[in-house]
N, C-alpha and C. Protein backbone atom coordinates (compact mmCIF):
# COMPACT_ATOMS: atom_id res chain seq x y z
N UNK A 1 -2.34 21.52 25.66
CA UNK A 1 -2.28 21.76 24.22
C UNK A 1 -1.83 20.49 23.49
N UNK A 2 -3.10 20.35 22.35
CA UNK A 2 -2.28 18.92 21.74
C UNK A 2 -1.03 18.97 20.55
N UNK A 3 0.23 18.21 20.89
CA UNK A 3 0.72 18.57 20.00
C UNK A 3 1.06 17.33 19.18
N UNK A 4 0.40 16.82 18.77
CA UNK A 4 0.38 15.79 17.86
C UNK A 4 0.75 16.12 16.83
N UNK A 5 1.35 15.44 16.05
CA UNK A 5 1.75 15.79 14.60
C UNK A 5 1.00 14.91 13.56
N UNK A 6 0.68 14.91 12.51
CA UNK A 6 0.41 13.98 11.64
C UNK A 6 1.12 13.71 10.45
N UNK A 7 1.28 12.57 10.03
CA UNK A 7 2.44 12.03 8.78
C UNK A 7 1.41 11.12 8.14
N UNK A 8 1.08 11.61 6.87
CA UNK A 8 0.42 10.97 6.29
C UNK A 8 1.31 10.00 5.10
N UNK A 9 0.78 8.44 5.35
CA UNK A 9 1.46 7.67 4.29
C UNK A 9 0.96 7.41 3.34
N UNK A 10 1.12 8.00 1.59
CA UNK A 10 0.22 7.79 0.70
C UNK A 10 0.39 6.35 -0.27
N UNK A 11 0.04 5.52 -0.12
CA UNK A 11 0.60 4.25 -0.56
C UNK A 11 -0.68 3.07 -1.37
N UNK A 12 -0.24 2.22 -2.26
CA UNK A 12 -1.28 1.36 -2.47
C UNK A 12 -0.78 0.00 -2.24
N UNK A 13 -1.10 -1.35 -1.44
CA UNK A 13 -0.47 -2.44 -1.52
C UNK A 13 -0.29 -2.84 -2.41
N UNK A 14 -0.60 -2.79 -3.59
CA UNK A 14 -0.16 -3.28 -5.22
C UNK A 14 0.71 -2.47 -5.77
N UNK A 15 1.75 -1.32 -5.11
CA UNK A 15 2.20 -0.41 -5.98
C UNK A 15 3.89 -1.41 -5.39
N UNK A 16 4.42 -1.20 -6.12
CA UNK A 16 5.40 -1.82 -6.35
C UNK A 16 6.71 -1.26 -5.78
N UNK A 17 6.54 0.24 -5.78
CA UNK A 17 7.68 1.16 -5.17
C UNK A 17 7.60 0.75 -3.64
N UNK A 18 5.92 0.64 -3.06
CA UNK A 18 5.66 0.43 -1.67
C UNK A 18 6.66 -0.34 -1.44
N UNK A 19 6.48 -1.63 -1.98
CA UNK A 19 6.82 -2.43 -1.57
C UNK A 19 8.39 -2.41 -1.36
N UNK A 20 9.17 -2.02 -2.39
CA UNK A 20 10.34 -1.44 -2.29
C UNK A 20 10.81 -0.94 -0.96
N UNK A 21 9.77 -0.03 -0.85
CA UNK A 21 10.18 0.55 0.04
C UNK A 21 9.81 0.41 2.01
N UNK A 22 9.23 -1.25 1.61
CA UNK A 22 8.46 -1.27 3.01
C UNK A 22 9.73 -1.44 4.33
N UNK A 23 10.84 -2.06 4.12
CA UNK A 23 12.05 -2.23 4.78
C UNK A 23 12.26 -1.17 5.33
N UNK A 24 12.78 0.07 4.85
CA UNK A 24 13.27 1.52 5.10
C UNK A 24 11.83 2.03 5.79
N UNK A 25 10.90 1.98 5.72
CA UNK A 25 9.19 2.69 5.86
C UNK A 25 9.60 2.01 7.47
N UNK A 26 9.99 0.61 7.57
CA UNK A 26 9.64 0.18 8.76
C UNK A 26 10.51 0.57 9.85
N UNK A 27 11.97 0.95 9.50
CA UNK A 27 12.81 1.49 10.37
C UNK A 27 12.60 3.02 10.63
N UNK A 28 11.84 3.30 9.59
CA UNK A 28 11.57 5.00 9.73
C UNK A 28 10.38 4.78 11.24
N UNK A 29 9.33 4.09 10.99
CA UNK A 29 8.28 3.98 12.17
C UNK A 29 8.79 3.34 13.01
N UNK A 30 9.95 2.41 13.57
CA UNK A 30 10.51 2.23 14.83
C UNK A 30 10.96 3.37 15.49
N UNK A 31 11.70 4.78 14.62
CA UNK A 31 11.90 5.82 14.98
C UNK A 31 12.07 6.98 15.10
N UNK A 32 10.39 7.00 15.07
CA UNK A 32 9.19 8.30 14.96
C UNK A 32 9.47 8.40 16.59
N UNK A 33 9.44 10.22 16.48
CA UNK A 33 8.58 10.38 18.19
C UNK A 33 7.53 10.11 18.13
N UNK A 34 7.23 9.93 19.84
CA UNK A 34 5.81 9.47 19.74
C UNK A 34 4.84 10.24 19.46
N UNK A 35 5.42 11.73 19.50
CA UNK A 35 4.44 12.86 19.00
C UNK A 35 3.43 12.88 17.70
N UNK A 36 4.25 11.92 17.34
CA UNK A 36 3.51 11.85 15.94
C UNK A 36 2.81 11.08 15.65
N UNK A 37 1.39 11.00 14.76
CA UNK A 37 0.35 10.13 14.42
C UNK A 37 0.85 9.63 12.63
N UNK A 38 0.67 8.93 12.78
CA UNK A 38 0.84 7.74 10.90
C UNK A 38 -0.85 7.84 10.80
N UNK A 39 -1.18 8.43 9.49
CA UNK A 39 -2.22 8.22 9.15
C UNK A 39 -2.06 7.51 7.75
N UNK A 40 -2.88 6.21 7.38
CA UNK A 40 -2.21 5.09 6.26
C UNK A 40 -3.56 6.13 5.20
N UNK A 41 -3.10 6.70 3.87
CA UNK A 41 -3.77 6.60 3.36
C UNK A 41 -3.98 5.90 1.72
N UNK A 42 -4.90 5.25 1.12
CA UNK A 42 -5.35 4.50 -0.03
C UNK A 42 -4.66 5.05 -1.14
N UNK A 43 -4.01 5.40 -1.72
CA UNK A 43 -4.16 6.47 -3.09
C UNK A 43 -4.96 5.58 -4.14
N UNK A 44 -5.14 3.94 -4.56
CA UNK A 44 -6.14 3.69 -5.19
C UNK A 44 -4.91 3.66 -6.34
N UNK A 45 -4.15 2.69 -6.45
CA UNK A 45 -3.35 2.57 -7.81
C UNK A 45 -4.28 2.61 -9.34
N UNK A 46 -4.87 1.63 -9.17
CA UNK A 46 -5.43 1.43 -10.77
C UNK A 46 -7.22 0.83 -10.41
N UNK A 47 -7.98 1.29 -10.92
CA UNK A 47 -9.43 1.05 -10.68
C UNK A 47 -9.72 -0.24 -11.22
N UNK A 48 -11.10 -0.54 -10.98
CA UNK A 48 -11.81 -2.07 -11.32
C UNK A 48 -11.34 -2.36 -12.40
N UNK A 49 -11.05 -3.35 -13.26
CA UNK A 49 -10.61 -3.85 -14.14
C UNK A 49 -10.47 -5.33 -14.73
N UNK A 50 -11.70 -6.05 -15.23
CA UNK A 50 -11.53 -7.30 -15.93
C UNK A 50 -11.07 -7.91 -17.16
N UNK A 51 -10.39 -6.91 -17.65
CA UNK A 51 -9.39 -7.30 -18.54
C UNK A 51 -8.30 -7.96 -18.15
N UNK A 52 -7.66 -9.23 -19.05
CA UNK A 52 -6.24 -9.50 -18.47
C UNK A 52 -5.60 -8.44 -19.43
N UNK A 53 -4.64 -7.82 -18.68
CA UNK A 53 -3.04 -7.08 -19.31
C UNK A 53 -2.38 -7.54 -20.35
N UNK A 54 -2.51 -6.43 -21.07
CA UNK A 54 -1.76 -6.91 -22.32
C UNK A 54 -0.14 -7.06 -22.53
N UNK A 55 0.15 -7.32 -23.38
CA UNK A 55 1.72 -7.78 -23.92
C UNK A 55 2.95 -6.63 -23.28
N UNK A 56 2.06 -5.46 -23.31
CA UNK A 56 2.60 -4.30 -23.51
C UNK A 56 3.15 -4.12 -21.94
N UNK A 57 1.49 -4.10 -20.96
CA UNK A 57 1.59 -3.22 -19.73
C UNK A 57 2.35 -4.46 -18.94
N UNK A 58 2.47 -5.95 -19.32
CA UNK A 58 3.16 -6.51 -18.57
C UNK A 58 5.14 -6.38 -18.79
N UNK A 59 5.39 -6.67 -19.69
CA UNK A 59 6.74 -5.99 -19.76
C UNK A 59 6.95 -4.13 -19.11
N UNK A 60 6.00 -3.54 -19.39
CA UNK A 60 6.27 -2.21 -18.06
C UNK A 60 6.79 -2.58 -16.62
N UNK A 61 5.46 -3.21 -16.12
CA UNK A 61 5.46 -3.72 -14.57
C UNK A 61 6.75 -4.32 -14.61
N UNK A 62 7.04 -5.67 -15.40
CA UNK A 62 8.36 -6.53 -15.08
C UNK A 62 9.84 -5.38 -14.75
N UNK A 63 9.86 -4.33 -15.57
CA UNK A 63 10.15 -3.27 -16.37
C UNK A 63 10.63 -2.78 -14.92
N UNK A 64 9.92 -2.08 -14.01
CA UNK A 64 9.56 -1.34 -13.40
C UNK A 64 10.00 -2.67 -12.02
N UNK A 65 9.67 -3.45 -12.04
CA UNK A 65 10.46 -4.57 -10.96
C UNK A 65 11.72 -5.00 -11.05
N UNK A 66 12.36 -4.73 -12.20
CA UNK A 66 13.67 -4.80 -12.63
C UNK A 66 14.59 -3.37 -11.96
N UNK A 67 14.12 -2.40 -12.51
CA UNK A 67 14.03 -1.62 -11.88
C UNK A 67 14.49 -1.09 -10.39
N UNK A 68 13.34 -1.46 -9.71
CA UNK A 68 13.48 -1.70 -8.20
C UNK A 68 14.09 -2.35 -7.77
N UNK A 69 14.46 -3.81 -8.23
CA UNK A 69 15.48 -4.16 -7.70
C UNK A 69 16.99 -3.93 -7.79
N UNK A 70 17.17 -2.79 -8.57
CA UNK A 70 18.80 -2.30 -8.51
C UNK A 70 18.93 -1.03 -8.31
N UNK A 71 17.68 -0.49 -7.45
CA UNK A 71 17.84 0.69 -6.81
C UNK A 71 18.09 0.89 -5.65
N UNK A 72 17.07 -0.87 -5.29
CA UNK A 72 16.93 -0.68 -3.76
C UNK A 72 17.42 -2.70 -3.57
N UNK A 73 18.44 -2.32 -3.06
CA UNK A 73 19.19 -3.38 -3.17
C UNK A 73 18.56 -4.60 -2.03
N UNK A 74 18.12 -5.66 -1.98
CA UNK A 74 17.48 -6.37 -1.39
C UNK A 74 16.39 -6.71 -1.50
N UNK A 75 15.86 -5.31 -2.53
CA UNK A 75 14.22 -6.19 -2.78
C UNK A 75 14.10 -7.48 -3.96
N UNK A 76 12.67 -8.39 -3.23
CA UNK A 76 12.78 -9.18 -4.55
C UNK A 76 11.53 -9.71 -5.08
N UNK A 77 11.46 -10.21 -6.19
CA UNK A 77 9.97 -10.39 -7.11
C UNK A 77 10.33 -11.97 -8.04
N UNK A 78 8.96 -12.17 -7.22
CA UNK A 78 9.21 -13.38 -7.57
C UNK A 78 8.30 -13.34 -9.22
N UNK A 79 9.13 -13.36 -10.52
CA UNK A 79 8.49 -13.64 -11.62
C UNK A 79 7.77 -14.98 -12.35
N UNK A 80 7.43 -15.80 -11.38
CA UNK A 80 6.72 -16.76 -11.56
C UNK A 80 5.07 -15.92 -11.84
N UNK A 81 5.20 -15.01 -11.21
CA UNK A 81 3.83 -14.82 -11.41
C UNK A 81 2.77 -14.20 -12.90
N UNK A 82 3.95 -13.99 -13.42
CA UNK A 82 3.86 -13.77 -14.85
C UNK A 82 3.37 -14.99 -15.87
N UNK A 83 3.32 -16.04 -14.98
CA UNK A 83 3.14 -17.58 -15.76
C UNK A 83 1.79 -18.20 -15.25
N UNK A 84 2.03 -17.81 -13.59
CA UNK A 84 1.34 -18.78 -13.45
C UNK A 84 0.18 -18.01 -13.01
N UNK A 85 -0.13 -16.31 -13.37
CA UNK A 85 -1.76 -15.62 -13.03
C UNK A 85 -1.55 -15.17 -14.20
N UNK A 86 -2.95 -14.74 -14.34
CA UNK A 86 -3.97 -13.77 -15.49
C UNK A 86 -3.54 -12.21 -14.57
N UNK A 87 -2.57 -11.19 -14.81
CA UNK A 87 -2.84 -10.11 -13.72
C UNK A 87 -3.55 -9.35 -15.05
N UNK A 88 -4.23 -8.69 -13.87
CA UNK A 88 -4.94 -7.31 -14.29
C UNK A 88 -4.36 -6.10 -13.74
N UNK A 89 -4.69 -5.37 -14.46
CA UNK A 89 -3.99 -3.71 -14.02
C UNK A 89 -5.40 -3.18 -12.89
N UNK A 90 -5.43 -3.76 -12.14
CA UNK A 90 -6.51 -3.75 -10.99
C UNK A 90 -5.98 -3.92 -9.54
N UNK A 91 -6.01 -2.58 -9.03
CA UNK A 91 -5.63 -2.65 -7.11
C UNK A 91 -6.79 -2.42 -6.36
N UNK A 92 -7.85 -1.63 -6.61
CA UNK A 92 -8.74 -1.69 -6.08
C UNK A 92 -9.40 -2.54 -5.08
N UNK A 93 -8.91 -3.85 -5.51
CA UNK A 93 -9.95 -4.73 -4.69
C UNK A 93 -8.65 -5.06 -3.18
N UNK A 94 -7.26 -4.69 -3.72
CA UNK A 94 -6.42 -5.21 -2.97
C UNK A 94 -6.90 -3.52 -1.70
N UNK A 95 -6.75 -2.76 -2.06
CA UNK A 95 -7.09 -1.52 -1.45
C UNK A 95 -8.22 -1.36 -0.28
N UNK A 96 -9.70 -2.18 -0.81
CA UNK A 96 -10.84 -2.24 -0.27
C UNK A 96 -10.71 -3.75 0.60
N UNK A 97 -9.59 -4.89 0.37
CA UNK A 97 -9.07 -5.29 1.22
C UNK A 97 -8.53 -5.19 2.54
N UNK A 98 -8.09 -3.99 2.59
CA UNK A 98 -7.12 -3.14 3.64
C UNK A 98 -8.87 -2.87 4.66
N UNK A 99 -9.45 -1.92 4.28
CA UNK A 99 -10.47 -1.35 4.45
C UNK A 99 -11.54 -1.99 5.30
N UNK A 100 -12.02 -3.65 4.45
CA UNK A 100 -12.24 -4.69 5.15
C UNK A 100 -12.14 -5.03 6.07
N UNK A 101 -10.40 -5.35 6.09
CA UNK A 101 -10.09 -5.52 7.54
C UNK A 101 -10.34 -4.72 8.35
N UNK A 102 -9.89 -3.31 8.49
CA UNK A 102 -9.89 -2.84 9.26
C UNK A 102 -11.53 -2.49 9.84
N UNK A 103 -12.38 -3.19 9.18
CA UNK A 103 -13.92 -3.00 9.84
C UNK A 103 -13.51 -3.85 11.01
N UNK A 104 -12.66 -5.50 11.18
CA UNK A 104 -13.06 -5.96 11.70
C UNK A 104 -12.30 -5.86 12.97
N UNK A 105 -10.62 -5.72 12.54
CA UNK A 105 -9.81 -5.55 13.61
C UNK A 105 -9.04 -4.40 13.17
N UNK A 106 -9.08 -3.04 13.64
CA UNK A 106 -7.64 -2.27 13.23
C UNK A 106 -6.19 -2.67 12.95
N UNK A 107 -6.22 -3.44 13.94
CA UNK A 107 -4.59 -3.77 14.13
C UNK A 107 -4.45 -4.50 13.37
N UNK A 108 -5.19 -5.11 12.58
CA UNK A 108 -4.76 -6.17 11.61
C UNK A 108 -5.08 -5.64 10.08
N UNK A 109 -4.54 -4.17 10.12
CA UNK A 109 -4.70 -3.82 8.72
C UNK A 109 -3.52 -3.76 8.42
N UNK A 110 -2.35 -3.39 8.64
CA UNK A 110 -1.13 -3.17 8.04
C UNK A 110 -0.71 -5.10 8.04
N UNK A 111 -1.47 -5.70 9.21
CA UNK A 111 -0.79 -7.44 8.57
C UNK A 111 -1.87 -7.92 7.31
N UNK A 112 -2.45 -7.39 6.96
CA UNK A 112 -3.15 -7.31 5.10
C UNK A 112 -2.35 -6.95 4.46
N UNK A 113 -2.02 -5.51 4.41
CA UNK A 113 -1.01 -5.09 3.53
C UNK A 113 0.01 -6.21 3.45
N UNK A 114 0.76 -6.04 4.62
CA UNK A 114 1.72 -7.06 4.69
C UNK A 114 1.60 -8.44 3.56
N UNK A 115 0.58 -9.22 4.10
CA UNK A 115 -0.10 -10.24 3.61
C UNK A 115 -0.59 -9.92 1.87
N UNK A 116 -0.80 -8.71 1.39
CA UNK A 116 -0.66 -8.25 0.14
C UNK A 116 0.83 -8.82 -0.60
N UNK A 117 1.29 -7.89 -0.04
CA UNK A 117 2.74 -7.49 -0.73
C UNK A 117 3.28 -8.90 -0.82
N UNK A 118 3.47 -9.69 0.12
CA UNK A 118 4.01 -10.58 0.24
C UNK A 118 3.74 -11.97 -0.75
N UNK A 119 2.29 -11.86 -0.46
CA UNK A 119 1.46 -12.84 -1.35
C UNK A 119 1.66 -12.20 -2.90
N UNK A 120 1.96 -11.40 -3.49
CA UNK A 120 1.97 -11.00 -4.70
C UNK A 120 3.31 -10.95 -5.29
N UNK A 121 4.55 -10.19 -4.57
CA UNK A 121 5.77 -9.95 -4.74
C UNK A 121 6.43 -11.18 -4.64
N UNK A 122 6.09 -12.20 -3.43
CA UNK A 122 7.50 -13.17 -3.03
C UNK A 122 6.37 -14.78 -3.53
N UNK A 123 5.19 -14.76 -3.55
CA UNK A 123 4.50 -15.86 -3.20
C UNK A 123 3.82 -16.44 -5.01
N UNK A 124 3.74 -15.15 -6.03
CA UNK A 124 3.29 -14.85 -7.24
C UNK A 124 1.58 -15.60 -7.14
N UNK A 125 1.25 -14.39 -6.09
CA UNK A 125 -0.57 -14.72 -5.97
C UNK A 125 -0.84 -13.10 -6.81
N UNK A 126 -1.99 -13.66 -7.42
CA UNK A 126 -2.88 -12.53 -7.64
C UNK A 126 -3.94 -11.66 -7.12
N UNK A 127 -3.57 -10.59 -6.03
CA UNK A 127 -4.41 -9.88 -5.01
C UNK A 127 -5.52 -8.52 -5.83
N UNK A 128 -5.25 -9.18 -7.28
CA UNK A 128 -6.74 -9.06 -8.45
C UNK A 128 -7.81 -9.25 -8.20
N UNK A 129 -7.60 -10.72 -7.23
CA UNK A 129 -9.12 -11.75 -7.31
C UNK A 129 -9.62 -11.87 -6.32
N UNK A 130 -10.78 -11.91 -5.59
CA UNK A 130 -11.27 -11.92 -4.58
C UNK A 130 -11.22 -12.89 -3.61
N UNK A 131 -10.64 -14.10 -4.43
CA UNK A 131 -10.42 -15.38 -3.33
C UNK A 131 -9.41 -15.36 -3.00
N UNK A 132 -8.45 -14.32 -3.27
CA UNK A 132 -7.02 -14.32 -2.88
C UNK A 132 -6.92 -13.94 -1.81
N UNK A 133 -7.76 -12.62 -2.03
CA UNK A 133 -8.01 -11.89 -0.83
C UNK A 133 -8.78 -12.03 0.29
N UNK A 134 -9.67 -13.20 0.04
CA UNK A 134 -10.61 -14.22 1.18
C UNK A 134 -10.02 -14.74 1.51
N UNK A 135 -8.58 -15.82 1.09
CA UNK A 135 -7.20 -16.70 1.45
C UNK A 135 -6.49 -15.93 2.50
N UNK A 136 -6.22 -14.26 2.06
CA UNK A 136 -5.53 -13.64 3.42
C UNK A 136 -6.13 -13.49 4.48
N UNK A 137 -7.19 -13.21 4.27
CA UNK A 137 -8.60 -12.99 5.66
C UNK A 137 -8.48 -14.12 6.44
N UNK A 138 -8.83 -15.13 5.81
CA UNK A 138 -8.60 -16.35 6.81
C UNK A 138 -7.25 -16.80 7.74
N UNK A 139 -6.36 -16.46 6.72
CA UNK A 139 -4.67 -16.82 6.95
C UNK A 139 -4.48 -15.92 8.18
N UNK A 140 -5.54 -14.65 8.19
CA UNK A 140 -5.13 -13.32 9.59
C UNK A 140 -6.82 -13.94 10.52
N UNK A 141 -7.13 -14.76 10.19
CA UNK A 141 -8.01 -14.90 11.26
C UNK A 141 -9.64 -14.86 11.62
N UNK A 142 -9.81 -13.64 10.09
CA UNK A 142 -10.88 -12.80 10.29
C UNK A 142 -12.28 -13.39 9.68
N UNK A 143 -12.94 -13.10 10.02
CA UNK A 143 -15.00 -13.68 9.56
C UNK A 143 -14.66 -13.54 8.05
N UNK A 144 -14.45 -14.75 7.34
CA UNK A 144 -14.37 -14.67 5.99
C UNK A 144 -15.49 -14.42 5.32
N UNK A 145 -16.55 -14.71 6.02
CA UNK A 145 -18.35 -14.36 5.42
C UNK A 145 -18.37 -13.04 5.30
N UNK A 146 -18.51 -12.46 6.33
CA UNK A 146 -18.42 -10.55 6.73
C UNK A 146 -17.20 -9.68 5.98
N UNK A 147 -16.13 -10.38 5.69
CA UNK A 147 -14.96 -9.56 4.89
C UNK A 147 -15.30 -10.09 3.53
N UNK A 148 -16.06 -11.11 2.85
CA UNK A 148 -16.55 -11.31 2.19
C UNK A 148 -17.43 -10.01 1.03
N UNK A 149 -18.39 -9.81 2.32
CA UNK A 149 -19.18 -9.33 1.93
C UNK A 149 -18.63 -7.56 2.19
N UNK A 150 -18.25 -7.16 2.85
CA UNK A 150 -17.50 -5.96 2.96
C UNK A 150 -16.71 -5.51 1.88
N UNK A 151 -16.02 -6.52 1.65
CA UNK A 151 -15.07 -6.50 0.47
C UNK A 151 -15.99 -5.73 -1.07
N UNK A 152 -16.26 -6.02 -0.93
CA UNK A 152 -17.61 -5.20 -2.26
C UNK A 152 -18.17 -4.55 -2.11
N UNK A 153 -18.58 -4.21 -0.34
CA UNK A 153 -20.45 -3.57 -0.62
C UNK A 153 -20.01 -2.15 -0.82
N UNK A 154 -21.08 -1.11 -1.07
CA UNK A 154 -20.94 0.32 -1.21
C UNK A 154 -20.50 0.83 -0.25
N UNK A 155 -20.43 0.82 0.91
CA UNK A 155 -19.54 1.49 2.42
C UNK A 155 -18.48 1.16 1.97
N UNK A 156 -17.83 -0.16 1.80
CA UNK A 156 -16.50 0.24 1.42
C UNK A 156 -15.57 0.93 0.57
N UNK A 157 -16.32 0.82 -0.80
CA UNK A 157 -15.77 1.20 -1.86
C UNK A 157 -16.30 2.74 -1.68
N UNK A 158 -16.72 3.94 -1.01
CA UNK A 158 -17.04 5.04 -0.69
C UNK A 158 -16.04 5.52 0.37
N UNK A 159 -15.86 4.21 1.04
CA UNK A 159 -14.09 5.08 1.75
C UNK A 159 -12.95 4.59 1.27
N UNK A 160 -13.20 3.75 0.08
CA UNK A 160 -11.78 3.92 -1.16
C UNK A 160 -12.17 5.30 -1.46
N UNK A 161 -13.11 5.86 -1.89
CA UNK A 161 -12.97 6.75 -2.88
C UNK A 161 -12.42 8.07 -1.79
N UNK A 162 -13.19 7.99 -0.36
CA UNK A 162 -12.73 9.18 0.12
C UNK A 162 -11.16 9.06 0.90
N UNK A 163 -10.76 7.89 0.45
CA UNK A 163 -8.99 7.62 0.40
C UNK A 163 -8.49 8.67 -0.35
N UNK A 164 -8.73 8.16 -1.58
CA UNK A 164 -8.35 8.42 -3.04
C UNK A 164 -8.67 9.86 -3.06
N UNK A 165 -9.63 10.77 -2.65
CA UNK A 165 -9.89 12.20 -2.94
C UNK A 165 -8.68 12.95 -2.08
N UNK A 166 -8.58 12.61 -0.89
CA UNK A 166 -7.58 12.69 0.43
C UNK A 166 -6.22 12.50 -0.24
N UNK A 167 -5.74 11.58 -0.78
CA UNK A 167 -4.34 11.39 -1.26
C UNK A 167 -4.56 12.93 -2.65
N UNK A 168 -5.57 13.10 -3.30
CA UNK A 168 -5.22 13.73 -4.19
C UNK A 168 -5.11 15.12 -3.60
N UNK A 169 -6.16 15.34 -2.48
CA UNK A 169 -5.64 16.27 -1.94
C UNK A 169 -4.54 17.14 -1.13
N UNK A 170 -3.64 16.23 -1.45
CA UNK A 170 -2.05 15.98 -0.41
C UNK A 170 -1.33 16.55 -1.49
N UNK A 171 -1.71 16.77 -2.58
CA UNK A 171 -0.54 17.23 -3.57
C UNK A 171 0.52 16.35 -4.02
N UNK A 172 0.41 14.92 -3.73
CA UNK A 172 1.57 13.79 -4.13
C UNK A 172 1.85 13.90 -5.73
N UNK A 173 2.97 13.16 -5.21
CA UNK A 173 3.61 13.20 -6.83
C UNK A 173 3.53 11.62 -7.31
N UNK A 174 3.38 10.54 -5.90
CA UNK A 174 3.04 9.04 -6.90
C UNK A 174 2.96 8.31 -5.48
N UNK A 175 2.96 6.88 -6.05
CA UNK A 175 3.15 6.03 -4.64
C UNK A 175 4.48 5.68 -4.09
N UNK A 176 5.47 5.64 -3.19
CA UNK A 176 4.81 5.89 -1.82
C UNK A 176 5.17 7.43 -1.80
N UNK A 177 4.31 8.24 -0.91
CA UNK A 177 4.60 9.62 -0.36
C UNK A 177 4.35 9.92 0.96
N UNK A 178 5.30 10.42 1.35
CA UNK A 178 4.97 11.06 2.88
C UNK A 178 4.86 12.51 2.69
N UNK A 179 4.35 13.13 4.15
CA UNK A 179 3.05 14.14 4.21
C UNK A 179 2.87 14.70 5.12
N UNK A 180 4.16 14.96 6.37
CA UNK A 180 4.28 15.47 7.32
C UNK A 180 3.20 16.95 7.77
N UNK A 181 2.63 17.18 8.82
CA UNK A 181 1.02 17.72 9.09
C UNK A 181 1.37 18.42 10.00
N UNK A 182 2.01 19.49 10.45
CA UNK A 182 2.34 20.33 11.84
C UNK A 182 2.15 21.73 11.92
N UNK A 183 1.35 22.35 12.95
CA UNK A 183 0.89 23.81 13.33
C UNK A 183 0.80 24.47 11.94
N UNK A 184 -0.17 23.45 11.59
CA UNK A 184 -1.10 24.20 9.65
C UNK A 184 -0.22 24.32 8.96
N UNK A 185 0.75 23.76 8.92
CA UNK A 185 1.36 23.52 7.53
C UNK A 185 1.34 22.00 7.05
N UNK A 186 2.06 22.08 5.82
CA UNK A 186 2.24 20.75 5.15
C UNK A 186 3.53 20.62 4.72
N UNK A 187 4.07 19.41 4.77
CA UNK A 187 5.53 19.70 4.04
C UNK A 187 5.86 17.95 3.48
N UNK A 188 6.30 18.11 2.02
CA UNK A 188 6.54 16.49 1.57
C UNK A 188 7.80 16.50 2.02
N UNK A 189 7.81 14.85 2.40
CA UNK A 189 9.34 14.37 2.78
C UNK A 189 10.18 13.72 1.54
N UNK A 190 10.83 13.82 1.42
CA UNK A 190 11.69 13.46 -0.09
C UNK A 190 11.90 12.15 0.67
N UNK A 191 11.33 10.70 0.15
CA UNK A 191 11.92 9.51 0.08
C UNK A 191 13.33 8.96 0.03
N UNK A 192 13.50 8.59 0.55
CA UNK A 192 15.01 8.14 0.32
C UNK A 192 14.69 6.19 0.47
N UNK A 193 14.48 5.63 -1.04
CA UNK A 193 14.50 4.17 -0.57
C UNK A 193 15.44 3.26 0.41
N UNK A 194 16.69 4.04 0.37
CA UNK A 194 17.54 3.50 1.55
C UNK A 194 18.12 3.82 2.57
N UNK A 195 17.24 4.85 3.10
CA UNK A 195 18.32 6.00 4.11
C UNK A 195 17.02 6.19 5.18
N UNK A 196 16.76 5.57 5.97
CA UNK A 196 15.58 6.12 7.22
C UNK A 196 16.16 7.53 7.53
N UNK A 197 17.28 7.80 7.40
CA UNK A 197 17.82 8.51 8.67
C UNK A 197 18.07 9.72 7.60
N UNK A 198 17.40 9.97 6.56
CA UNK A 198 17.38 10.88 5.96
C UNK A 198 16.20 11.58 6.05
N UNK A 199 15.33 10.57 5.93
CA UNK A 199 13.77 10.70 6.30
C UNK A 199 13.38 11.05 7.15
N UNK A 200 14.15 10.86 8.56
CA UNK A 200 13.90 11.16 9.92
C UNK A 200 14.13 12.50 10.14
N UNK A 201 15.32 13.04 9.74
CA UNK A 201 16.12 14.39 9.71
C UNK A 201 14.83 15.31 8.81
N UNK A 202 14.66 14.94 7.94
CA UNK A 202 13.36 16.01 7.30
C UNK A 202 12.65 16.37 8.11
N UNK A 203 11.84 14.84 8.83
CA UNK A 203 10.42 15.15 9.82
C UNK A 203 10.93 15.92 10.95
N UNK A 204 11.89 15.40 11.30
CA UNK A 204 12.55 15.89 12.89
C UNK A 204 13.19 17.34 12.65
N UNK A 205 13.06 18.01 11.67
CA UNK A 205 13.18 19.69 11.28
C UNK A 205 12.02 20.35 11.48
């Protein structure tokens, strides 16, 4: 009898709480039983978008990184990037990034994300633009021609969308959410940005 469990992670690499919260996320997955499966899913923060951000939605974001950092004590944002990119209210492409990769190597999708967050939060790159995201491909190794072209075509952006239908179907309330999956039920785990071991005690009930 299989008794696998599933924990679904609803997250976008451009969402900002993620990132918050990737420290605590990572001590929580050092100690998961092994019973359990992590399924990463897209939720698709903010769609295509070639507008630069106005006056408004960038003081939110800053807003909202200010924020995070005195909730969750240790995170940090580097605000250079407010100077030195054009951001757009656009994750999508950072999303179908993830996706990319994982055509070419699985294991090297969460070091994208990684390579997201990092490059955007600590490095003030814009994972808006497509050469940013050709810069991480290479930096992890991968056929920059073929993730190139992946990165756009219709296969990918059709399993953003059946990300995005999947997270909505989870009943979440935002980014990040967990989604614990056992003998047909469902049950959300209440986040705790600084407490694994709060998180653990939910799943492990």
């Amino acid at each position: 009898m299989n008794s696998t469990k599933q924990l679904y992670y609803i997250h976008d690499p451009m969402c900002s709480w993620c990132w918050g919260f990737s420290k605590t996320w990572g001590k929580v997955k050092k100690e998961l039983n092994s019973d359990i499966e992590i399924i990463y899913v897209l939720g698709g923060l903010a769609p295509d978008n070639n507008e630069i951000m106005d006056e408004r939605m960038r003081e939110y974001v800053q807003m909202n990184w200010k924020k995070i950092e005195k909730r969750i004590p240790g995170t940090r944002f580097n605000y250079n990037f407010w100077q030195e990119c054009q951001p757009r209210r656009s994750t999508y492409p950072a999303c179908r990034a993830v996706l990319a990769t994982n055509n070419q190597d699985k294991n090297l999708e969460l070091n994208m994300i990684n390579k997201i967050q990092q490059g955007y939060y600590l490095q003030a790159k814009n994972p808006s633009e497509d050469d940013v995201l050709v810069g991480f491909a290479n930096e992890l190794g991968l056929d920059i021609k073929r993730f190139g072209i992946d990165l756009n075509s219709e296969e990918t952006n059709k399993r953003l969308m059946q990300n995005i239908e999947l997270a909505g179907s989870l009943n979440i309330y935002g980014f990040p959410s967990l989604i614990l999956h056992a003998n047909n039920t469902s049950k959300h785990i209440v986040i705790d940005y600084n407490d694994d071991i709060s998180i653990l005690n939910q799943i492990n009930a």
